[in-house]
Structure formats: structure tokens, C-alpha cells
N, C-alpha and C. Protein backbone atom coordinates (compact mmCIF):
# COMPACT_ATOMS: atom_id res chain seq x y z
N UNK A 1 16.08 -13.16 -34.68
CA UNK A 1 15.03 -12.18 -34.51
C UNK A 1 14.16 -12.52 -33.31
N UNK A 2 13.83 -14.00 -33.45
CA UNK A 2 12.86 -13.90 -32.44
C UNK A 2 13.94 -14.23 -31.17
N UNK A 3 15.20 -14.43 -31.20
CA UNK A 3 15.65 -13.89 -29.35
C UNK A 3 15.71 -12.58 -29.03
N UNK A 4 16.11 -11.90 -30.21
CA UNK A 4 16.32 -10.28 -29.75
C UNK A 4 14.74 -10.11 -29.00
N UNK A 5 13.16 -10.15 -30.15
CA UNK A 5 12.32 -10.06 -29.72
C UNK A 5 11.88 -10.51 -28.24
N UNK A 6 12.40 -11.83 -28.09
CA UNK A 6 12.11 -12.03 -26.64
C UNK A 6 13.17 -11.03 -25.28
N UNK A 7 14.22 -10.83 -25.32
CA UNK A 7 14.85 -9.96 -24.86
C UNK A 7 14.31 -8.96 -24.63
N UNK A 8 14.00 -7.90 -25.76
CA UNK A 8 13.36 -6.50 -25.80
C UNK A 8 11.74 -6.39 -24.70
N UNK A 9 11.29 -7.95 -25.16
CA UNK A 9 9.94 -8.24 -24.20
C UNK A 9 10.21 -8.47 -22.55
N UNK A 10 11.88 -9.06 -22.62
CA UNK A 10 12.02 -9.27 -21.09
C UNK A 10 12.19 -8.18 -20.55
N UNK A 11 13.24 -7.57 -20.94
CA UNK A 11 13.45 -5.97 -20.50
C UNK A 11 12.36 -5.30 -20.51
N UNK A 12 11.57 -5.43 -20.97
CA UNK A 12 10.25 -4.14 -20.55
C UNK A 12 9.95 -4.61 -19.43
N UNK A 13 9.44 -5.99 -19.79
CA UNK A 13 8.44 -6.18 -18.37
C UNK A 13 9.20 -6.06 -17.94
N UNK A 14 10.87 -6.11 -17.47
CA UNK A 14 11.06 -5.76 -16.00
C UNK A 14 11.27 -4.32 -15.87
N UNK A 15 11.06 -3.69 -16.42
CA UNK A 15 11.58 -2.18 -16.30
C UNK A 15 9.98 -1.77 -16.01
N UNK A 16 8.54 -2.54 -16.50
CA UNK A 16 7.57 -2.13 -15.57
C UNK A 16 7.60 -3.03 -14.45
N UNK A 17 7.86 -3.77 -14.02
CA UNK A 17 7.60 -4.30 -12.65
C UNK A 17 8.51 -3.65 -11.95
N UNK A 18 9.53 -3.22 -12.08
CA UNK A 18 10.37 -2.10 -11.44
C UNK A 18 9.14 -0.79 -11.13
N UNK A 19 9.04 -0.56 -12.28
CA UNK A 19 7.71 0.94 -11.89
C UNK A 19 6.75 0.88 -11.53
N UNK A 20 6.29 -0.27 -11.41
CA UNK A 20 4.80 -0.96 -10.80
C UNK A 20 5.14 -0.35 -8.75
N UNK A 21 6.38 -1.29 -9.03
CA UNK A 21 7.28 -1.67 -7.21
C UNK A 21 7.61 -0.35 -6.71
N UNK A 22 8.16 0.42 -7.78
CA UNK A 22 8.40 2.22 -7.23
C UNK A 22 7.47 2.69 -6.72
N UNK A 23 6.02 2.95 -7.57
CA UNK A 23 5.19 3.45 -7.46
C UNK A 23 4.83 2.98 -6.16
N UNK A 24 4.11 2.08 -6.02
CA UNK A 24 3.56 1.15 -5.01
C UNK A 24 4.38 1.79 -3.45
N UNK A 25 5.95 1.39 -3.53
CA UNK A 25 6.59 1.87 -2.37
C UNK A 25 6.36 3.49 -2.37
N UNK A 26 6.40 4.61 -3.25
CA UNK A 26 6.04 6.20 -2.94
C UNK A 26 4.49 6.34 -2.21
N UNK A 27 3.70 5.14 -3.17
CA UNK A 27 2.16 6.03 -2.53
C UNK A 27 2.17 5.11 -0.64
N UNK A 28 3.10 4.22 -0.88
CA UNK A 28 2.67 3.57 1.08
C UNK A 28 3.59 4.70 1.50
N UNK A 29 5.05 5.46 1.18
CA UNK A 29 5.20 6.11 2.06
C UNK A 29 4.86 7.78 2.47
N UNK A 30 3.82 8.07 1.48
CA UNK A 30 3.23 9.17 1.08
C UNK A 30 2.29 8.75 2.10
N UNK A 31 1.52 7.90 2.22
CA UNK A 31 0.41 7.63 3.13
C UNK A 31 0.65 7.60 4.33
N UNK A 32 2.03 7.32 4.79
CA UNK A 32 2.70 7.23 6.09
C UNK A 32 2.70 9.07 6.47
N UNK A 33 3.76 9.07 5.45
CA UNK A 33 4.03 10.98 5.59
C UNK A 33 2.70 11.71 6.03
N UNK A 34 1.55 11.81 4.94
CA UNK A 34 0.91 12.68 5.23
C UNK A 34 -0.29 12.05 6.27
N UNK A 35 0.02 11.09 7.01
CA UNK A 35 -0.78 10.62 7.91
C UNK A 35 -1.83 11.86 8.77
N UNK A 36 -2.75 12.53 9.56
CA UNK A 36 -2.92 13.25 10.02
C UNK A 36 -2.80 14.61 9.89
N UNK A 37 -2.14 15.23 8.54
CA UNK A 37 -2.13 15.97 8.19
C UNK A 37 -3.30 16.75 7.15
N UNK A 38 -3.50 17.85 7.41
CA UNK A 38 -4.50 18.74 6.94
C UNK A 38 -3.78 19.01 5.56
N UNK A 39 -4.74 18.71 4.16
CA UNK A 39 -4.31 18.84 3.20
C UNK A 39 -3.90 20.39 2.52
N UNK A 40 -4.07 21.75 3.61
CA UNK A 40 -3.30 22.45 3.21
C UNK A 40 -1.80 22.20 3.28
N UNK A 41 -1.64 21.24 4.23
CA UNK A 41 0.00 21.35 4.30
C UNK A 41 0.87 20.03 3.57
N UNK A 42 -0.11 20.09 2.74
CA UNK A 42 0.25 18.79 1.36
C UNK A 42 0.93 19.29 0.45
N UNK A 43 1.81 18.83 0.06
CA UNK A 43 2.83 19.99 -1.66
C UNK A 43 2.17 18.99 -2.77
N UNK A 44 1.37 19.97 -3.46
CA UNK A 44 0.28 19.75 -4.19
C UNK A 44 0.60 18.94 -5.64
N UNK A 45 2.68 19.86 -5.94
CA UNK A 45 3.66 18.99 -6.58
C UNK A 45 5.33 18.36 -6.29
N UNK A 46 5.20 17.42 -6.44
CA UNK A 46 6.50 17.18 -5.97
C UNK A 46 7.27 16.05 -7.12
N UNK A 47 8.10 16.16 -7.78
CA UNK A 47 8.77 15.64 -8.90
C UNK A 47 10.51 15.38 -8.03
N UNK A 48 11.18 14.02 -8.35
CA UNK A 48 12.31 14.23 -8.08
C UNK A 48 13.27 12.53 -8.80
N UNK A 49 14.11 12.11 -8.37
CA UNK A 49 14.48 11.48 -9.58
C UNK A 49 15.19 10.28 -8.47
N UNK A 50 15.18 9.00 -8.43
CA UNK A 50 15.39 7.63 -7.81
C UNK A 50 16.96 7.58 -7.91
N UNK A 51 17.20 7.25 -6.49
CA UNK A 51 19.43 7.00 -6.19
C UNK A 51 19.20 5.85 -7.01
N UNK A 52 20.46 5.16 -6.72
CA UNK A 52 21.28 4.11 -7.40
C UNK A 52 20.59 3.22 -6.35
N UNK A 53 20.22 1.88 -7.43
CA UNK A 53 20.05 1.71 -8.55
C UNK A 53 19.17 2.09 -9.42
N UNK A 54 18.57 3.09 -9.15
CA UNK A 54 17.11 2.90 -9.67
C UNK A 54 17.25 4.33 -10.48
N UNK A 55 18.46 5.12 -10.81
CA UNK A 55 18.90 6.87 -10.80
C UNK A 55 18.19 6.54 -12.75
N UNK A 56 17.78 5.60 -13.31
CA UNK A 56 17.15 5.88 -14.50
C UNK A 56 15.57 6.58 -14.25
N UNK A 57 14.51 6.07 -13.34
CA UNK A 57 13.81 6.22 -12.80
C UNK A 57 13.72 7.47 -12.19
N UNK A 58 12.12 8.55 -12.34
CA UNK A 58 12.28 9.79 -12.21
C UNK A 58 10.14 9.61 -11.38
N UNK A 59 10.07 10.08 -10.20
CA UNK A 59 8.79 10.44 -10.01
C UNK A 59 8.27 11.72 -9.80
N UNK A 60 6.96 11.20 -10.31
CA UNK A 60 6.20 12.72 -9.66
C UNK A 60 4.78 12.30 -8.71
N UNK A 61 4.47 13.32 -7.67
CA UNK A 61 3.30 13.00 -7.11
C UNK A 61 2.40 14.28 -7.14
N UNK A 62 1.44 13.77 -7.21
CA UNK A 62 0.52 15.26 -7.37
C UNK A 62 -0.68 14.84 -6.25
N UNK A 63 -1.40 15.95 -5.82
CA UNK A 63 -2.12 16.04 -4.84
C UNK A 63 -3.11 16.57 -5.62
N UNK A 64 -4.80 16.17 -5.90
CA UNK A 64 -5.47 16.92 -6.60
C UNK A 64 -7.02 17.02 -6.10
N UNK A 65 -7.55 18.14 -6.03
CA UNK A 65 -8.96 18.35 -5.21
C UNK A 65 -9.37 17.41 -6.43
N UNK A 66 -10.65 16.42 -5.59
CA UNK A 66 -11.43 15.76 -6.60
C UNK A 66 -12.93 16.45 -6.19
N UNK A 67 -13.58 16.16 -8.00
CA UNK A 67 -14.56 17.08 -8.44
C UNK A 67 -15.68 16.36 -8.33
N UNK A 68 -16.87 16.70 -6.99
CA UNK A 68 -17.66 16.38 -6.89
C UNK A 68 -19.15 16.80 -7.42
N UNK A 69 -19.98 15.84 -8.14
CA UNK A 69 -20.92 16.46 -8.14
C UNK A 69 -22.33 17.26 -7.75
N UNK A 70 -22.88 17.68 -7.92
CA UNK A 70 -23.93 18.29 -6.91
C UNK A 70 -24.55 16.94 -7.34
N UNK A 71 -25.10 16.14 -5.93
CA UNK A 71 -26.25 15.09 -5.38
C UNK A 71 -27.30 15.69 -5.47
N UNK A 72 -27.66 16.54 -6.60
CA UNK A 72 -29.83 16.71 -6.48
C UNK A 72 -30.01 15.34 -7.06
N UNK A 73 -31.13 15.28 -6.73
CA UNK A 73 -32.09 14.30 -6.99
C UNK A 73 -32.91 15.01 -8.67
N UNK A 74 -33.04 14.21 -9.13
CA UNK A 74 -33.82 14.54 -10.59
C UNK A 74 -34.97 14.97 -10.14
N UNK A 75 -35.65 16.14 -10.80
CA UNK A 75 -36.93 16.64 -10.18
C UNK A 75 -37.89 16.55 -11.72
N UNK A 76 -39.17 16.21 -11.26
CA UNK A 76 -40.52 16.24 -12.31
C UNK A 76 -40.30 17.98 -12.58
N UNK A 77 -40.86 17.81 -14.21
CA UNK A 77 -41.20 19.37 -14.38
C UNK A 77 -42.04 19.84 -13.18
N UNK A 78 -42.17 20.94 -12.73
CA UNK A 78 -42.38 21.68 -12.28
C UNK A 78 -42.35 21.64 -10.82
N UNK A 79 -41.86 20.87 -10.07
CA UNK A 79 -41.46 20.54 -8.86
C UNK A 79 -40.00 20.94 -8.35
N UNK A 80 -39.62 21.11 -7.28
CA UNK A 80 -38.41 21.42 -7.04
C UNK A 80 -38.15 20.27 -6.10
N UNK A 81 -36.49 20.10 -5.38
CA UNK A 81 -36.17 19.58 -4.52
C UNK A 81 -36.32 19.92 -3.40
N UNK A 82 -37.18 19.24 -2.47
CA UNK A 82 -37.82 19.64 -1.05
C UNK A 82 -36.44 19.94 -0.27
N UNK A 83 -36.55 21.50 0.51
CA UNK A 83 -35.39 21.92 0.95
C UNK A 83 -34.55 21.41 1.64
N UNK A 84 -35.13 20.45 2.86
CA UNK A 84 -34.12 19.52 3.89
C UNK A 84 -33.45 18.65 3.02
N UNK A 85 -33.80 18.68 1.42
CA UNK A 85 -33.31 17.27 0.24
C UNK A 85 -31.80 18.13 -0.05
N UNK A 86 -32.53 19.21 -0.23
CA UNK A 86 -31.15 20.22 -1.05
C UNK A 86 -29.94 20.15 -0.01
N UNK A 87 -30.43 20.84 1.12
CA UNK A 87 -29.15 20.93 2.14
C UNK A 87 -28.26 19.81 2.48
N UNK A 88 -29.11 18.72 2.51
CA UNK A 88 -28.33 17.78 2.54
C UNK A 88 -27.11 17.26 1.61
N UNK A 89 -27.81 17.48 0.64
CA UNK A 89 -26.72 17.33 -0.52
C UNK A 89 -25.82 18.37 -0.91
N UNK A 90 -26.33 19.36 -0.48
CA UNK A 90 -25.41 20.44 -0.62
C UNK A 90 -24.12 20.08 0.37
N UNK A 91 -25.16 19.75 1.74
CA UNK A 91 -23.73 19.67 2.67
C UNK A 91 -22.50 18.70 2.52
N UNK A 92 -23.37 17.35 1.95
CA UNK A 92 -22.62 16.09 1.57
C UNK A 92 -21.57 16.36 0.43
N UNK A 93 -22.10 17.24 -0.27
CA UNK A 93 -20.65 17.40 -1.64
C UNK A 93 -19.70 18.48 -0.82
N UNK A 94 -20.32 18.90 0.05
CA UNK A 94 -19.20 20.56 0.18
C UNK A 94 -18.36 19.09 1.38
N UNK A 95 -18.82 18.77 1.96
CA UNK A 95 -17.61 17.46 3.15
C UNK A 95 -16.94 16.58 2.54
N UNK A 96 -17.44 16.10 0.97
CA UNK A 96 -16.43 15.23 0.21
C UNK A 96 -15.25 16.17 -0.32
N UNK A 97 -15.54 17.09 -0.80
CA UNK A 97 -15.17 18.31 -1.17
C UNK A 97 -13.72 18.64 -0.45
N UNK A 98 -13.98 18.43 0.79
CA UNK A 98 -13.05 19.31 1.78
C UNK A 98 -12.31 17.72 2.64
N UNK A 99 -13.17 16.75 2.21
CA UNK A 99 -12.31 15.57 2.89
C UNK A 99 -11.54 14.29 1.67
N UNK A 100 -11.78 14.67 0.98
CA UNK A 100 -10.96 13.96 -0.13
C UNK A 100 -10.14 14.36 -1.41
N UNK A 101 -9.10 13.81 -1.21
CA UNK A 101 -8.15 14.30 -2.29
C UNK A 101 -7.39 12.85 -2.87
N UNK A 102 -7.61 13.53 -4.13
CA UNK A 102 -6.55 12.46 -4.80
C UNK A 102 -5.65 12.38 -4.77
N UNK A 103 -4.41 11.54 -4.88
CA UNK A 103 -2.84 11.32 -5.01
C UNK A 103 -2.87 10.51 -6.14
N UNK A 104 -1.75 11.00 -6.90
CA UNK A 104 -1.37 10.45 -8.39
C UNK A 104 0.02 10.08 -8.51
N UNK A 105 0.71 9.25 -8.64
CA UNK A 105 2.09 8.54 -8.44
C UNK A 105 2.13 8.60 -10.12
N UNK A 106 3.61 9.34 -10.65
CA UNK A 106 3.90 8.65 -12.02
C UNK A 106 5.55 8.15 -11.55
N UNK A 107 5.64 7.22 -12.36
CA UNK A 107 7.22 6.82 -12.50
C UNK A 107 7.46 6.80 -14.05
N UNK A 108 8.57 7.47 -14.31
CA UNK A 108 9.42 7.85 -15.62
C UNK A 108 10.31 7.36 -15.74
N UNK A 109 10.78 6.67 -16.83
CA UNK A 109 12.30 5.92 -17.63
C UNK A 109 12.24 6.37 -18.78
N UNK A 110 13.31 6.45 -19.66
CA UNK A 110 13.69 6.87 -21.08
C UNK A 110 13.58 5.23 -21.19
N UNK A 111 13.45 5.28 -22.21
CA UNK A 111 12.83 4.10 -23.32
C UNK A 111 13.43 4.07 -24.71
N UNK A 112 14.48 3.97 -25.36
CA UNK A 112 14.04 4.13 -26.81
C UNK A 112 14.53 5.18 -26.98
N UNK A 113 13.90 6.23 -28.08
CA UNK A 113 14.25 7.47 -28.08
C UNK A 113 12.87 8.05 -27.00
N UNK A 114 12.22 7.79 -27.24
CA UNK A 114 10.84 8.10 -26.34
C UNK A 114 11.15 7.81 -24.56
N UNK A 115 9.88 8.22 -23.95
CA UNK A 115 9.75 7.90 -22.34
C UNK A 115 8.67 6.89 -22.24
N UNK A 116 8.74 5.61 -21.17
CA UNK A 116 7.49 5.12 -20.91
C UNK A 116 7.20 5.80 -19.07
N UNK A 117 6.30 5.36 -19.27
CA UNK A 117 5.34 5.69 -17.85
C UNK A 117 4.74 4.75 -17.00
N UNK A 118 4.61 4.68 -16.21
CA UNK A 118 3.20 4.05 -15.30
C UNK A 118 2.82 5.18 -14.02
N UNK A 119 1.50 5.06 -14.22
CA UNK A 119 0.75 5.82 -13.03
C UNK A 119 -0.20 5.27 -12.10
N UNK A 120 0.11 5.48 -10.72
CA UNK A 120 -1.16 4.90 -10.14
C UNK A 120 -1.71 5.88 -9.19
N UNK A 121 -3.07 6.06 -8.64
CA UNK A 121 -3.42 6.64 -8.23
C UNK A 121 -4.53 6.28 -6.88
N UNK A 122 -4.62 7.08 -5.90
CA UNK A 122 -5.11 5.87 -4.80
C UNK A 122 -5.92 7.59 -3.96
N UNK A 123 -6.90 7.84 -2.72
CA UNK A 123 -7.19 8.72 -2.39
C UNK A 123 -7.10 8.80 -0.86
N UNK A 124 -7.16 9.87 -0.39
CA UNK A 124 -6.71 10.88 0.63
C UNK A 124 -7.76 10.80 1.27
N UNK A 125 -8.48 10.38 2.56
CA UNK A 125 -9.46 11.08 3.49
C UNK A 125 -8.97 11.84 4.53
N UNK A 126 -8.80 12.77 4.69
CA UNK A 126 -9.54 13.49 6.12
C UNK A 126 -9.82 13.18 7.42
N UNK A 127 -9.80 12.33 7.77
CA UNK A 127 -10.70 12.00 8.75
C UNK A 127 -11.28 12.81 9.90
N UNK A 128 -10.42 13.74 10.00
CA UNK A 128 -10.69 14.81 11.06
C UNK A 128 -11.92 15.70 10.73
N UNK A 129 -11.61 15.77 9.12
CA UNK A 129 -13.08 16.70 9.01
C UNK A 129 -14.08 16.45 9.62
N UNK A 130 -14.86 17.43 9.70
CA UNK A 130 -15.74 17.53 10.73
C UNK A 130 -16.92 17.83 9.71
N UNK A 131 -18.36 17.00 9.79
CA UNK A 131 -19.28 17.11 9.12
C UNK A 131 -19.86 18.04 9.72
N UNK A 132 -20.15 19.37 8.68
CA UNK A 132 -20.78 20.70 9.00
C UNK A 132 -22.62 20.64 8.15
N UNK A 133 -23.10 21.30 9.13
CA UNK A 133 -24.46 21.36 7.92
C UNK A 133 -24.73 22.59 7.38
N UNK A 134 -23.70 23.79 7.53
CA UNK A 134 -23.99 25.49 7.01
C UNK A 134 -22.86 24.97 5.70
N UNK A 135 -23.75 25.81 4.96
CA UNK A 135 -22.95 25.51 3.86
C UNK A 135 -22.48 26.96 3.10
């Protein structure tokens, strides 16, 4: 019992350090790919499945606007946020807004009767954006 147990424990971990190493190699060459590119011309999904040796192994990458919040400042009852306060923050979420995106790496194996997973996830700047103050 307890070799099978140790077995069943070796085989996982290597079947995640395999998906750890997948992952890892998609998001560096995702970062290469979409180097300089304007995230309209990002494929927002892309799913497809690892050659030999690796043809158990199945990824997906997703591209996802991340959700910023409005930066007001907490205001006393009856006071508002002094207007040059607002714009600013208005402008600052609408440029995170438009200069950052997430990327989400999953790697898939059948397991068992079940699937395991690992996901990692890492983010996208822009750099080209251009800080606007009209909002």
C-alpha cells in the first residue's frame, strides 16, 4: 500500500511540474507574440492541445479586460471631491483601463476519471498608451 501510495504521489507531482513547465513556457511565448501589439488584435480565446510528448496535455489562454476601480477619495458628509481630484482619477482608471489586461494560462490532463488543472496568470501593459486627460 504504502509503495503504490508513494507512486500515485510521484506521478502527480510530475504530471504538475510538467504543467507548472507548460504553462510557464505558453505565457513567455505569449509575451514574445504579443509584444507591441494593440490588445484589439489579441484573440481574447485560444484553447488547443500539446504534440508528442506532451499530446495528454490540453491549454487554454484567455485575454481579460481587468476591472478597475473608480480612485475617489472618501468624502466627509456633505463635501464632495474637489474637481481637479475627480478628473484625475477618472483619467487614471479610464488609462489602466485601456492599458492593462490580464492573461490567464490553464493546462489540462485527465486524471483518474476526473481532470486536474493548473493556472497561472501574469498581466499585459500597453506601453504605447498614451496618457489622455478627456475622459
Amino acid at each position: 500500500t504504502s509503495q503504490s501510495s508513494s507512486i500515485a504521489i510521484t506521478m502527480k507531482t510530475r504530471e504538475l511540474n510538467i504543467a507548472a513547465w507548460l504553462a510557464r513556457n505558453i505565457i513567455t511565448e505569449s509575451e514574445h507574440l504579443y509584444e507591441s501589439k494593440p490588445f484589439s488584435e489579441l484573440p481574447k480565446l485560444e484553447t488547443k492541445a500539446f504534440t508528442a510528448p506532451f499530446e495528454r496535455f490540453k491549454w487554454k489562454r484567455e485575454i481579460k479586460e481587468v476591472k478597475f476601480p473608480d480612485f475617489a477619495f472618501p468624502q466627509k458628509e456633505g463635501q464632495g471631491v474637489p474637481e481637479p481630484i475627480r478628473v484625475l482619477t477618472q483619467t487614471l482608471t479610464k488609462y489602466l483601463k485601456e492599458s492593462v489586461r490580464e492573461m490567464v494560462v490553464t493546462i489540462s490532463w485527465p486524471r483518474g476519471e476526473g481532470e486536474q488543472r493548473v493556472v497561472l496568470s501574469t498581466y499585459l501593459i500597453d506601453l504605447n498608451q498614451e496618457f489622455n486627460f478627456s475622459i
